[in-house]
N, C-alpha and C. Protein backbone atom coordinates (compact mmCIF):
# COMPACT_ATOMS: atom_id res chain seq x y z
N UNK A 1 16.46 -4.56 0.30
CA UNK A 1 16.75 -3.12 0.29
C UNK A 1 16.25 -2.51 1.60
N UNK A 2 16.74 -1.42 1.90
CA UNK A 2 16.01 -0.37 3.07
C UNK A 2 16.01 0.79 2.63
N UNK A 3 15.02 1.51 3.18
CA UNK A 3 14.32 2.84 2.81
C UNK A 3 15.67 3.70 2.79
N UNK A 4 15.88 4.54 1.87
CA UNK A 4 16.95 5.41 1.90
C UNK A 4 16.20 6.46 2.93
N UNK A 5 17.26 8.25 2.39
CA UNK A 5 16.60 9.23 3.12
C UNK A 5 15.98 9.66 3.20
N UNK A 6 15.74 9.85 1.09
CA UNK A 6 14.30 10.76 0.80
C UNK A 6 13.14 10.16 0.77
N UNK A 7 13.53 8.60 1.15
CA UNK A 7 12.07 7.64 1.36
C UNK A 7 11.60 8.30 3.09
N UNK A 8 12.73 8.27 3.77
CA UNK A 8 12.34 8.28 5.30
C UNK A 8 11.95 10.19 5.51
N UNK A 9 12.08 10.76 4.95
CA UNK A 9 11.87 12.19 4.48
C UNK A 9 10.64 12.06 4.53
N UNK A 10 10.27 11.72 3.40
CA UNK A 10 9.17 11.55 2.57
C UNK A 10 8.23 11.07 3.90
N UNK A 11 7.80 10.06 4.46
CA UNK A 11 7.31 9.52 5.30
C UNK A 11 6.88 10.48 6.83
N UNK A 12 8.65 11.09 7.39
CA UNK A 12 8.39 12.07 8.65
C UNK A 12 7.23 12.95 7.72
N UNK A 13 7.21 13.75 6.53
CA UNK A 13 6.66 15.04 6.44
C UNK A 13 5.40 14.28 6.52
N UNK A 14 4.91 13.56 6.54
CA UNK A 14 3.11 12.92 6.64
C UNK A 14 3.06 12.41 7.78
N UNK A 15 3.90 11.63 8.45
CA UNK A 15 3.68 11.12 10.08
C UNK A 15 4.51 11.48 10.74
N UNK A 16 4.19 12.89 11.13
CA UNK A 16 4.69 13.97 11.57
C UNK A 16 5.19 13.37 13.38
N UNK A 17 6.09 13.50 13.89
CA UNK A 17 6.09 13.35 15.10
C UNK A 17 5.47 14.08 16.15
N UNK A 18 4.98 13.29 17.10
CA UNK A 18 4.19 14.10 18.11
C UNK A 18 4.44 12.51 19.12
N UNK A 19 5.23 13.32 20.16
CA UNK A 19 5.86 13.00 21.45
C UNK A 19 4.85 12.16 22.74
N UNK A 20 3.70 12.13 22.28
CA UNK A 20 2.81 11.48 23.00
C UNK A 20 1.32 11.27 22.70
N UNK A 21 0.67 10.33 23.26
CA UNK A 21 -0.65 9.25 22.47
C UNK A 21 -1.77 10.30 22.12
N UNK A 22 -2.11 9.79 21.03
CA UNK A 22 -3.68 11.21 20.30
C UNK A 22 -4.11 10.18 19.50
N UNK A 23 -5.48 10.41 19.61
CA UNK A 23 -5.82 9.57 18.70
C UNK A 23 -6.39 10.42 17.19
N UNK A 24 -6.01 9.69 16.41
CA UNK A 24 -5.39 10.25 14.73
C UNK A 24 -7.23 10.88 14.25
N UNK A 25 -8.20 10.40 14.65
CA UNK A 25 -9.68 10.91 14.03
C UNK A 25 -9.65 12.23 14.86
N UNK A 26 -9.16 12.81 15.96
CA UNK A 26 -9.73 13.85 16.62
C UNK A 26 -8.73 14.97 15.65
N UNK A 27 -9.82 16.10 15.31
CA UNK A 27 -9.02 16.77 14.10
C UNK A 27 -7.60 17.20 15.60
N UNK A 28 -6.68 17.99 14.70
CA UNK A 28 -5.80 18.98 15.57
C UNK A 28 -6.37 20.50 15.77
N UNK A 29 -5.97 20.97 17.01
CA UNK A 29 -5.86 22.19 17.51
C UNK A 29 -4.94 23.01 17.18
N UNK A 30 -5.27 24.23 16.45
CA UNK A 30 -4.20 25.32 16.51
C UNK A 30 -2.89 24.33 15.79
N UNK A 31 -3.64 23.12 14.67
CA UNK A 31 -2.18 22.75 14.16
C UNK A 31 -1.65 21.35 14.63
N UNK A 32 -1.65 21.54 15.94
CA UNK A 32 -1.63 20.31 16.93
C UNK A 32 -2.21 19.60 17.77
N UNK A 33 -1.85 17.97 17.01
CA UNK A 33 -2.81 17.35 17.87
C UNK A 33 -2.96 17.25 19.69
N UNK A 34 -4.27 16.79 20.11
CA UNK A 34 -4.09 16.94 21.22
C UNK A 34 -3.99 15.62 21.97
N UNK A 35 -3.63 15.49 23.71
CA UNK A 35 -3.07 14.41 24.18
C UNK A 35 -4.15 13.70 24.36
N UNK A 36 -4.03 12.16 23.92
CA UNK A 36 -5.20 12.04 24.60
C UNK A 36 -5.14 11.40 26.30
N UNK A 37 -6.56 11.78 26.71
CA UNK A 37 -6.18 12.11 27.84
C UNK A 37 -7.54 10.81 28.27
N UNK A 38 -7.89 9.41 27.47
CA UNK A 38 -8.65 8.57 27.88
C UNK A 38 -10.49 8.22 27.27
N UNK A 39 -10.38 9.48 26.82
CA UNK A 39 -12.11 9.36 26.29
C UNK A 39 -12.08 8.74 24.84
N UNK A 40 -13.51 7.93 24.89
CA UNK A 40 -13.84 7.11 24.04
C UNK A 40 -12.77 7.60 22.55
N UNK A 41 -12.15 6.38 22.07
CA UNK A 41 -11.39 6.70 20.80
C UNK A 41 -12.26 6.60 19.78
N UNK A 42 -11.95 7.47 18.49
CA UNK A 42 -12.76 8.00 17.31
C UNK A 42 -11.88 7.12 16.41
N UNK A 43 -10.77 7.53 16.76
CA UNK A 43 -10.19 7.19 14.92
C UNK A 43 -9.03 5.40 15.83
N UNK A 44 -7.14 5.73 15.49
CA UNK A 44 -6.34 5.31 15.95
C UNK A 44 -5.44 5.96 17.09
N UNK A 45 -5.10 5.13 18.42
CA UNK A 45 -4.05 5.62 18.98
C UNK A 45 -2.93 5.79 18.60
N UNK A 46 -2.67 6.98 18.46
CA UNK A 46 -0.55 7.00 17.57
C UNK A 46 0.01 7.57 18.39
N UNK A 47 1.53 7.65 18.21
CA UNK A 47 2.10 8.27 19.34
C UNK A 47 3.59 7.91 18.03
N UNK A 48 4.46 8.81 18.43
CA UNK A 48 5.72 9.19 17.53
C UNK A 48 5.48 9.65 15.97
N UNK A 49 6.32 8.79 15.24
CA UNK A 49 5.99 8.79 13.88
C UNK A 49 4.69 7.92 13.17
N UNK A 50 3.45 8.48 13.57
CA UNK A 50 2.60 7.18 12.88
C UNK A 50 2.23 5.88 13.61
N UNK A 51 2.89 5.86 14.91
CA UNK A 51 2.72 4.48 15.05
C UNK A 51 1.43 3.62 15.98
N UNK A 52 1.22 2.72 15.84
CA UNK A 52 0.13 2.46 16.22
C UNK A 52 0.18 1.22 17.06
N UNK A 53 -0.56 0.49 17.79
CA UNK A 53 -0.38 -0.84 18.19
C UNK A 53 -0.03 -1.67 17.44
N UNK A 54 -0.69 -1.60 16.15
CA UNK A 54 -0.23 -2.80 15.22
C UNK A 54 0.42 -2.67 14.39
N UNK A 55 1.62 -1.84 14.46
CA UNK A 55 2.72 -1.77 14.05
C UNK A 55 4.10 -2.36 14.73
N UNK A 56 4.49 -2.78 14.29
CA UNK A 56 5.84 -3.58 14.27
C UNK A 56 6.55 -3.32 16.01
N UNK A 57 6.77 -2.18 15.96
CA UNK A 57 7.65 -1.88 17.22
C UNK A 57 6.54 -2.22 18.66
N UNK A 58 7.03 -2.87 19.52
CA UNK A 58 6.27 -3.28 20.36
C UNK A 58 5.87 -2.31 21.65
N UNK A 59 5.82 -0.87 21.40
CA UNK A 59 5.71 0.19 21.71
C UNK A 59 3.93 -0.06 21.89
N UNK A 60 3.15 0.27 22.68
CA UNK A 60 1.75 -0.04 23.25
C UNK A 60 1.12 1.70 23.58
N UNK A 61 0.46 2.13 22.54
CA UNK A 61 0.09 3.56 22.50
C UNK A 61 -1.41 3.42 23.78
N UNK A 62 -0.55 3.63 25.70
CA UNK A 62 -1.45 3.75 26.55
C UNK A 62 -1.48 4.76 27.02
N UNK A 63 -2.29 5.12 28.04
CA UNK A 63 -2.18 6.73 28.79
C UNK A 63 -1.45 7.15 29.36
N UNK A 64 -1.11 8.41 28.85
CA UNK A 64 0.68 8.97 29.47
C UNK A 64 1.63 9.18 28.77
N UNK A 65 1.42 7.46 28.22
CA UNK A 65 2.78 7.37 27.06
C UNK A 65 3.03 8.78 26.36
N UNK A 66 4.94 9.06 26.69
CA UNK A 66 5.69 9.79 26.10
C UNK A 66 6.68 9.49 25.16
N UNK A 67 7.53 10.09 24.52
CA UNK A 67 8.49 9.19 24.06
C UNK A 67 9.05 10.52 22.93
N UNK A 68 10.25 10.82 22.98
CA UNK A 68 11.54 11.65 22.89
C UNK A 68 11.33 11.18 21.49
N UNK A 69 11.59 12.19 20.37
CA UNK A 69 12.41 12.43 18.92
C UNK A 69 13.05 11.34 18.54
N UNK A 70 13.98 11.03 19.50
CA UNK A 70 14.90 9.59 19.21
C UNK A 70 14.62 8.75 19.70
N UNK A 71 13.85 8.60 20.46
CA UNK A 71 12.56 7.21 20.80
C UNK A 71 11.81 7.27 19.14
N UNK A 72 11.42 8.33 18.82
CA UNK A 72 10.49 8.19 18.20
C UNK A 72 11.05 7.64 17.17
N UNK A 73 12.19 7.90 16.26
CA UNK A 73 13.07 7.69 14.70
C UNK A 73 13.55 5.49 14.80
N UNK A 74 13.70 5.38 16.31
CA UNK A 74 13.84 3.77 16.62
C UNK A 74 12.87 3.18 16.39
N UNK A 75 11.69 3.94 16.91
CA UNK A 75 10.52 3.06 16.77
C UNK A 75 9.65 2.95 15.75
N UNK A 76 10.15 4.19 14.39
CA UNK A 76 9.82 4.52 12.85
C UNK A 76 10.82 3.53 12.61
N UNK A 77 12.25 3.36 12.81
CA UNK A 77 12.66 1.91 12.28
C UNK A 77 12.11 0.56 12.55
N UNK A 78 11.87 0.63 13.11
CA UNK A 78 11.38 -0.91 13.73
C UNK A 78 10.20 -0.76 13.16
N UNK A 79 9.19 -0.27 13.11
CA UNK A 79 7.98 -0.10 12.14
C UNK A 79 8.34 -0.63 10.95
N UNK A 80 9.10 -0.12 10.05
CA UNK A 80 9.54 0.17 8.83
C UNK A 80 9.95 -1.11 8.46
N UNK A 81 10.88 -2.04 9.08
CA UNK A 81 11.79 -3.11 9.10
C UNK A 81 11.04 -4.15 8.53
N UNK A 82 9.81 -4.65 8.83
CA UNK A 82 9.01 -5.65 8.31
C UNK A 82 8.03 -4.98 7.06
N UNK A 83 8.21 -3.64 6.91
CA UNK A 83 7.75 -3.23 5.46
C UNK A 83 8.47 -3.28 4.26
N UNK A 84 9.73 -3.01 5.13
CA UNK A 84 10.84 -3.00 3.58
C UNK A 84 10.58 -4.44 3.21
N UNK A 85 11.38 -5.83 4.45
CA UNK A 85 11.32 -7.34 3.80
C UNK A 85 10.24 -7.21 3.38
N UNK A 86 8.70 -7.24 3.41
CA UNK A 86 7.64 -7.03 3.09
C UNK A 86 7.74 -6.81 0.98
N UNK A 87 8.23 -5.15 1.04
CA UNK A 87 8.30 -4.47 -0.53
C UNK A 87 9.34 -5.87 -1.28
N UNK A 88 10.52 -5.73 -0.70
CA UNK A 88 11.55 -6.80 -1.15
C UNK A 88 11.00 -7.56 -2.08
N UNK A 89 10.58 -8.75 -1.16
CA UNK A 89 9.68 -9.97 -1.48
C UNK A 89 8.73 -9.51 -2.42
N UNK A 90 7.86 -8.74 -2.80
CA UNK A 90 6.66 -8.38 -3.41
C UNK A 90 6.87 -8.41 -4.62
N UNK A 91 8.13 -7.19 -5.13
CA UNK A 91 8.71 -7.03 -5.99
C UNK A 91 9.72 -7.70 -6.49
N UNK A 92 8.96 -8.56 -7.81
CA UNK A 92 9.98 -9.16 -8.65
C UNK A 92 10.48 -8.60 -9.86
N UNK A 93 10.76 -7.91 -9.72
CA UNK A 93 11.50 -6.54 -10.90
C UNK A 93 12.48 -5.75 -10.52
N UNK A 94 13.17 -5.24 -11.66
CA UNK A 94 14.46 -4.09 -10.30
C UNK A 94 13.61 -2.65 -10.77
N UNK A 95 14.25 -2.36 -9.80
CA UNK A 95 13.73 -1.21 -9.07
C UNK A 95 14.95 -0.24 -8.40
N UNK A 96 14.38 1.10 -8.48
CA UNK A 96 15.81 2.27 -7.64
C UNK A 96 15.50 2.04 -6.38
N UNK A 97 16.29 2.64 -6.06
CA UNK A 97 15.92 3.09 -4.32
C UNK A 97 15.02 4.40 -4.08
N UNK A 98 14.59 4.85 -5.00
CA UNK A 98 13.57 6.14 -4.79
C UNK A 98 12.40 5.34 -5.22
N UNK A 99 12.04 4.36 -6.27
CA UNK A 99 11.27 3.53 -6.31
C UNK A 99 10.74 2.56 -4.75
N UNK A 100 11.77 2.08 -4.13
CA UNK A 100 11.58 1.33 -3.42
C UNK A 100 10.94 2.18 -2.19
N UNK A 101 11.94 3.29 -2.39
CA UNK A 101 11.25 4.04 -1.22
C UNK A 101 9.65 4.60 -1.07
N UNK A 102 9.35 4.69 -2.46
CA UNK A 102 8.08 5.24 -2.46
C UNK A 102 6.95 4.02 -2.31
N UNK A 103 7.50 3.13 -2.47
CA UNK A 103 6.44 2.11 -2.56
C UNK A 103 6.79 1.35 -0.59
N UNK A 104 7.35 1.53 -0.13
CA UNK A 104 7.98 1.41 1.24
C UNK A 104 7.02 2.78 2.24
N UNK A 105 6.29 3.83 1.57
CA UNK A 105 5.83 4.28 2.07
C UNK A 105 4.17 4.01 1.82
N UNK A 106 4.05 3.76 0.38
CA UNK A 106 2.49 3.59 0.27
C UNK A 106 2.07 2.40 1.11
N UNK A 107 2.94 1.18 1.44
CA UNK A 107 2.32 0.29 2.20
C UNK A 107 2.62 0.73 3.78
N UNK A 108 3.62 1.24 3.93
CA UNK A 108 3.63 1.66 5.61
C UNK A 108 2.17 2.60 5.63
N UNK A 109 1.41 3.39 4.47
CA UNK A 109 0.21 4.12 5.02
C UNK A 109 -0.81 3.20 4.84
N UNK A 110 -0.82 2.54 3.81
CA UNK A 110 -2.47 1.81 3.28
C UNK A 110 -2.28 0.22 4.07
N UNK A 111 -0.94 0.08 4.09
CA UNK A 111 -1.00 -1.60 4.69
C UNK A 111 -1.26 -2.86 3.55
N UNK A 112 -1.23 -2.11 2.65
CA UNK A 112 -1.74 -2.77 0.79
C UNK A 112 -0.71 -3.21 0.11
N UNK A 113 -0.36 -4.05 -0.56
CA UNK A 113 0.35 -3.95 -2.48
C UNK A 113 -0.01 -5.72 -2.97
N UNK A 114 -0.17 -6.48 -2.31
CA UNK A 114 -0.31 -7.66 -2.24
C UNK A 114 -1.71 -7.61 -3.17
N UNK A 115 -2.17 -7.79 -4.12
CA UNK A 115 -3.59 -8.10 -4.79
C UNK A 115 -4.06 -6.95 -5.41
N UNK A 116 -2.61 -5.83 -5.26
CA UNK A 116 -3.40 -4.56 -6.24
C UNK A 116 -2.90 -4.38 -7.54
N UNK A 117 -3.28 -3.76 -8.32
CA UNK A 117 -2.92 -2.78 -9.78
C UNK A 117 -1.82 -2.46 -9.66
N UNK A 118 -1.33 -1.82 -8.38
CA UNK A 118 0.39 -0.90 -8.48
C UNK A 118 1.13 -2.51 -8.85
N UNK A 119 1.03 -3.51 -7.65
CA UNK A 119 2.09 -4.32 -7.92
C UNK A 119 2.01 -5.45 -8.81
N UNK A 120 0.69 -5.68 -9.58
CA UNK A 120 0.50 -6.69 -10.81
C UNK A 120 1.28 -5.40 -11.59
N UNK A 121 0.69 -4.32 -12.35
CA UNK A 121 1.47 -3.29 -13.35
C UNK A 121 2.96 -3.37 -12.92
N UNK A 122 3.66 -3.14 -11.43
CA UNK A 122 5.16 -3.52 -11.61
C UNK A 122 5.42 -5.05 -11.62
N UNK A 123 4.83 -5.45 -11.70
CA UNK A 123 5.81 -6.87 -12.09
C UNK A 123 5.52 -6.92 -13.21
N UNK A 124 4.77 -6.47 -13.83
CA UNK A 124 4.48 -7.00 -15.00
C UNK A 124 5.47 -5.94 -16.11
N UNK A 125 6.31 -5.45 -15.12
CA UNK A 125 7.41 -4.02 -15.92
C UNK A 125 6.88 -3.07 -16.43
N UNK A 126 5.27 -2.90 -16.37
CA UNK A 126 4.73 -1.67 -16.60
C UNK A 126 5.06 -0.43 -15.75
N UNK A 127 6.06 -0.18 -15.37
CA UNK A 127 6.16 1.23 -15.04
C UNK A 127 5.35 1.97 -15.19
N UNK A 128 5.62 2.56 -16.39
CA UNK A 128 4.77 3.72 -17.01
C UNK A 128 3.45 3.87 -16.11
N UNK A 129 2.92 2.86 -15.76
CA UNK A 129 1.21 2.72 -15.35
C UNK A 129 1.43 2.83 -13.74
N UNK A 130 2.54 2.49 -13.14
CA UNK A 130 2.33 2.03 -11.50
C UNK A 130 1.80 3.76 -10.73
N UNK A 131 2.45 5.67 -11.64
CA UNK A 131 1.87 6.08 -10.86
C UNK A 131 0.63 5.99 -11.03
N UNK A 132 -0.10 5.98 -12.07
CA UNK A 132 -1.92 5.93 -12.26
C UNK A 132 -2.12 5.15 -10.77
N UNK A 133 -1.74 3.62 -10.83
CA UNK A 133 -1.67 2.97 -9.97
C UNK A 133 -1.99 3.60 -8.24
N UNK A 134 -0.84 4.30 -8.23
CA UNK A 134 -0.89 4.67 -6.78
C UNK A 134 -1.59 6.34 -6.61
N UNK A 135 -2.12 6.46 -7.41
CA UNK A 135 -3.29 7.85 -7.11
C UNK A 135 -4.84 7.05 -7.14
N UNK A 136 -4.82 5.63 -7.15
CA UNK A 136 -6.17 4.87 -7.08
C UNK A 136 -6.35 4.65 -5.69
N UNK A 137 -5.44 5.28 -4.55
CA UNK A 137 -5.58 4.96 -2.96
C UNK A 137 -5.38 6.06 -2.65
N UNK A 138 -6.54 6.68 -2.76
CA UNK A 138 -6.61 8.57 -2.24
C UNK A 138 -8.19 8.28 -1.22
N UNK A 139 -8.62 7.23 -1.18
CA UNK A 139 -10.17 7.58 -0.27
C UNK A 139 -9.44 6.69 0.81
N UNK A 140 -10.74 7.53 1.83
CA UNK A 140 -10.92 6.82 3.10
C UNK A 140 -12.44 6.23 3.29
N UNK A 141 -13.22 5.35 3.26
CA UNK A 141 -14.42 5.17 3.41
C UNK A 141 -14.90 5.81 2.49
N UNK A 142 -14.92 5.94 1.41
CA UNK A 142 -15.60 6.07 0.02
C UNK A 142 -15.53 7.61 -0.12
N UNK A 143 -14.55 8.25 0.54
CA UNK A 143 -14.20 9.95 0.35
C UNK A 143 -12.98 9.83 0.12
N UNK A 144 -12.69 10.63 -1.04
CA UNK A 144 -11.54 11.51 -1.57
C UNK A 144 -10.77 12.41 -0.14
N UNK A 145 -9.29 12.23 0.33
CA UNK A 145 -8.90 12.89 1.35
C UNK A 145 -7.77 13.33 0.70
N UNK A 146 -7.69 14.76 0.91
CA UNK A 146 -6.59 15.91 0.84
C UNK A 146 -5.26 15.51 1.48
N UNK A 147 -5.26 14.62 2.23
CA UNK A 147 -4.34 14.56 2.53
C UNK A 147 -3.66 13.17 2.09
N UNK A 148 -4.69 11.98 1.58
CA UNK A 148 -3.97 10.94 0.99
C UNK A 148 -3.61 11.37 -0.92
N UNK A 149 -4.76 12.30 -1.25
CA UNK A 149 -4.21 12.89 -2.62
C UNK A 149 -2.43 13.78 -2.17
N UNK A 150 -2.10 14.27 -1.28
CA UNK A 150 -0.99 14.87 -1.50
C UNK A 150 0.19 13.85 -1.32
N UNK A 151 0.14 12.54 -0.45
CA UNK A 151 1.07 11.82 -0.07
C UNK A 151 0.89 10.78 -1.60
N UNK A 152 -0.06 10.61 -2.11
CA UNK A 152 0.13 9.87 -2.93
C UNK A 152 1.00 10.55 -4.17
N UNK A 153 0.93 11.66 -4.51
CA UNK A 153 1.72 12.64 -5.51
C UNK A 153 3.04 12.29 -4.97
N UNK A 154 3.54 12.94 -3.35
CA UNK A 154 4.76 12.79 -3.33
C UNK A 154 5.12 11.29 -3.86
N UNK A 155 4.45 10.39 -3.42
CA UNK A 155 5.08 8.59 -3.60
C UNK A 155 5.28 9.30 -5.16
N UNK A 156 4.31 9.31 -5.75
CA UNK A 156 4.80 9.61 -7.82
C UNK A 156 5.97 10.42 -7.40
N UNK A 157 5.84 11.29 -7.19
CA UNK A 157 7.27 12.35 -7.74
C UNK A 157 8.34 12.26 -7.11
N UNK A 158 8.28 11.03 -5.93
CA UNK A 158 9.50 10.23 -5.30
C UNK A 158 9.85 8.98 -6.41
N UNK A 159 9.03 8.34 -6.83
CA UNK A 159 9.08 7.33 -7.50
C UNK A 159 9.47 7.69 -9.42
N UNK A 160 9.22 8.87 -9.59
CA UNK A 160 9.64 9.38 -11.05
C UNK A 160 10.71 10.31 -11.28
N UNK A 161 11.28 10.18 -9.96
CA UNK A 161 13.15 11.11 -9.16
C UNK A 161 13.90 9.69 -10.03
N UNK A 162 14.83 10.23 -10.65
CA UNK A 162 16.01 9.27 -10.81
C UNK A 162 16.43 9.25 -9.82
N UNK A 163 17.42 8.31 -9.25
CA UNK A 163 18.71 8.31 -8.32
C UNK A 163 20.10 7.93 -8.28
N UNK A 164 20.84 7.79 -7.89
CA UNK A 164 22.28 7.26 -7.97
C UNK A 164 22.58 5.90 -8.14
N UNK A 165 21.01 5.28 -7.25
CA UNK A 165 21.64 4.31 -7.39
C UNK A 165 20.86 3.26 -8.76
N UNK A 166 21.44 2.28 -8.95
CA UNK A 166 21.31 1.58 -10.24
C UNK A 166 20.09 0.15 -9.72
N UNK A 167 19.34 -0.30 -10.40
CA UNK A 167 18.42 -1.20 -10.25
C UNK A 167 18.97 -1.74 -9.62
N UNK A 168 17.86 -2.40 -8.57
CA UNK A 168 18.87 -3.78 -7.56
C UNK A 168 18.40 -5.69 -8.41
């Protein structure tokens, strides 16, 4: 499968684009992050949608680096590409495409499903249980974050959307 729209939706509204390298621990200014401009890194270098060195697209977040809207959506595909085969494989159950999508995003953020609760409860066809499941990856270093509690809701209320299309 590949991420539909409201999976790739879902994803821009949290890894928001920003056109050149910041590193992700320095809070934002006035909203927006700022460039970085070389001093000691705090958190991750990102640059486009989310992306990082060790992500898929062979894009290298160094000083300067710019990169255009539609640089940026190529290089959120190419990211993405080894997450979907990734979900595919994982999941031995059918599943929607709003399912797939939501779970196509919890591992593009946590890098996880391999040895957890979400994906023993879906294979095991427990539905019902997988959102409990994915509101159990809301900390960062042993804190509760506002902002992984809101992305984890959307994955539920992406993942509890019917859709058109029919189990794969």
């Amino acid at each position: 499968m590949k991420i539909g729209p409201d999976g790739l939706d879902l994803i821009k509204s949290f890894e928001l684009y920003v056109g050149y390298v910041y590193d992700d621990l320095r809070p934002p200014v006035g909203g927006k992050y700022r460039e970085w401009q070389g001093e000691p890194v705090k958190g991750t270098l990102t640059i486009g949608y989310g992306h990082t060195d060790a992500a898929a697209d062979p894009l290298k977040c160094k000083l300067g680096t710019k990169i255009t809207l539609t640089q940026a959506l190529t290089v959120l595909a190419n990211d993405l590409a080894p997450v979907e085969t990734f979900v595919t494989k994982a999941v031995k159950v059918p599943i929607t495409q709003h399912q797939f999508d939501a779970l196509v995003s919890f591992v593009f953020n946590t890098g996880k499903l391999t040895g957890t609760g979400l994906l023993t409860q879906l294979n095991a066809k427990n539905y019902g249980k997988v959102p409990d499941e994915f509101m159990k990856w809301v900390k960062s270093k042993g804190q509760t974050l506002r902002g992984l509690v809101r992305r984890r809701q959307a994955e539920v209320h992406l993942w509890s959307t019917p859709d058109h299309t029919s189990p794969a």
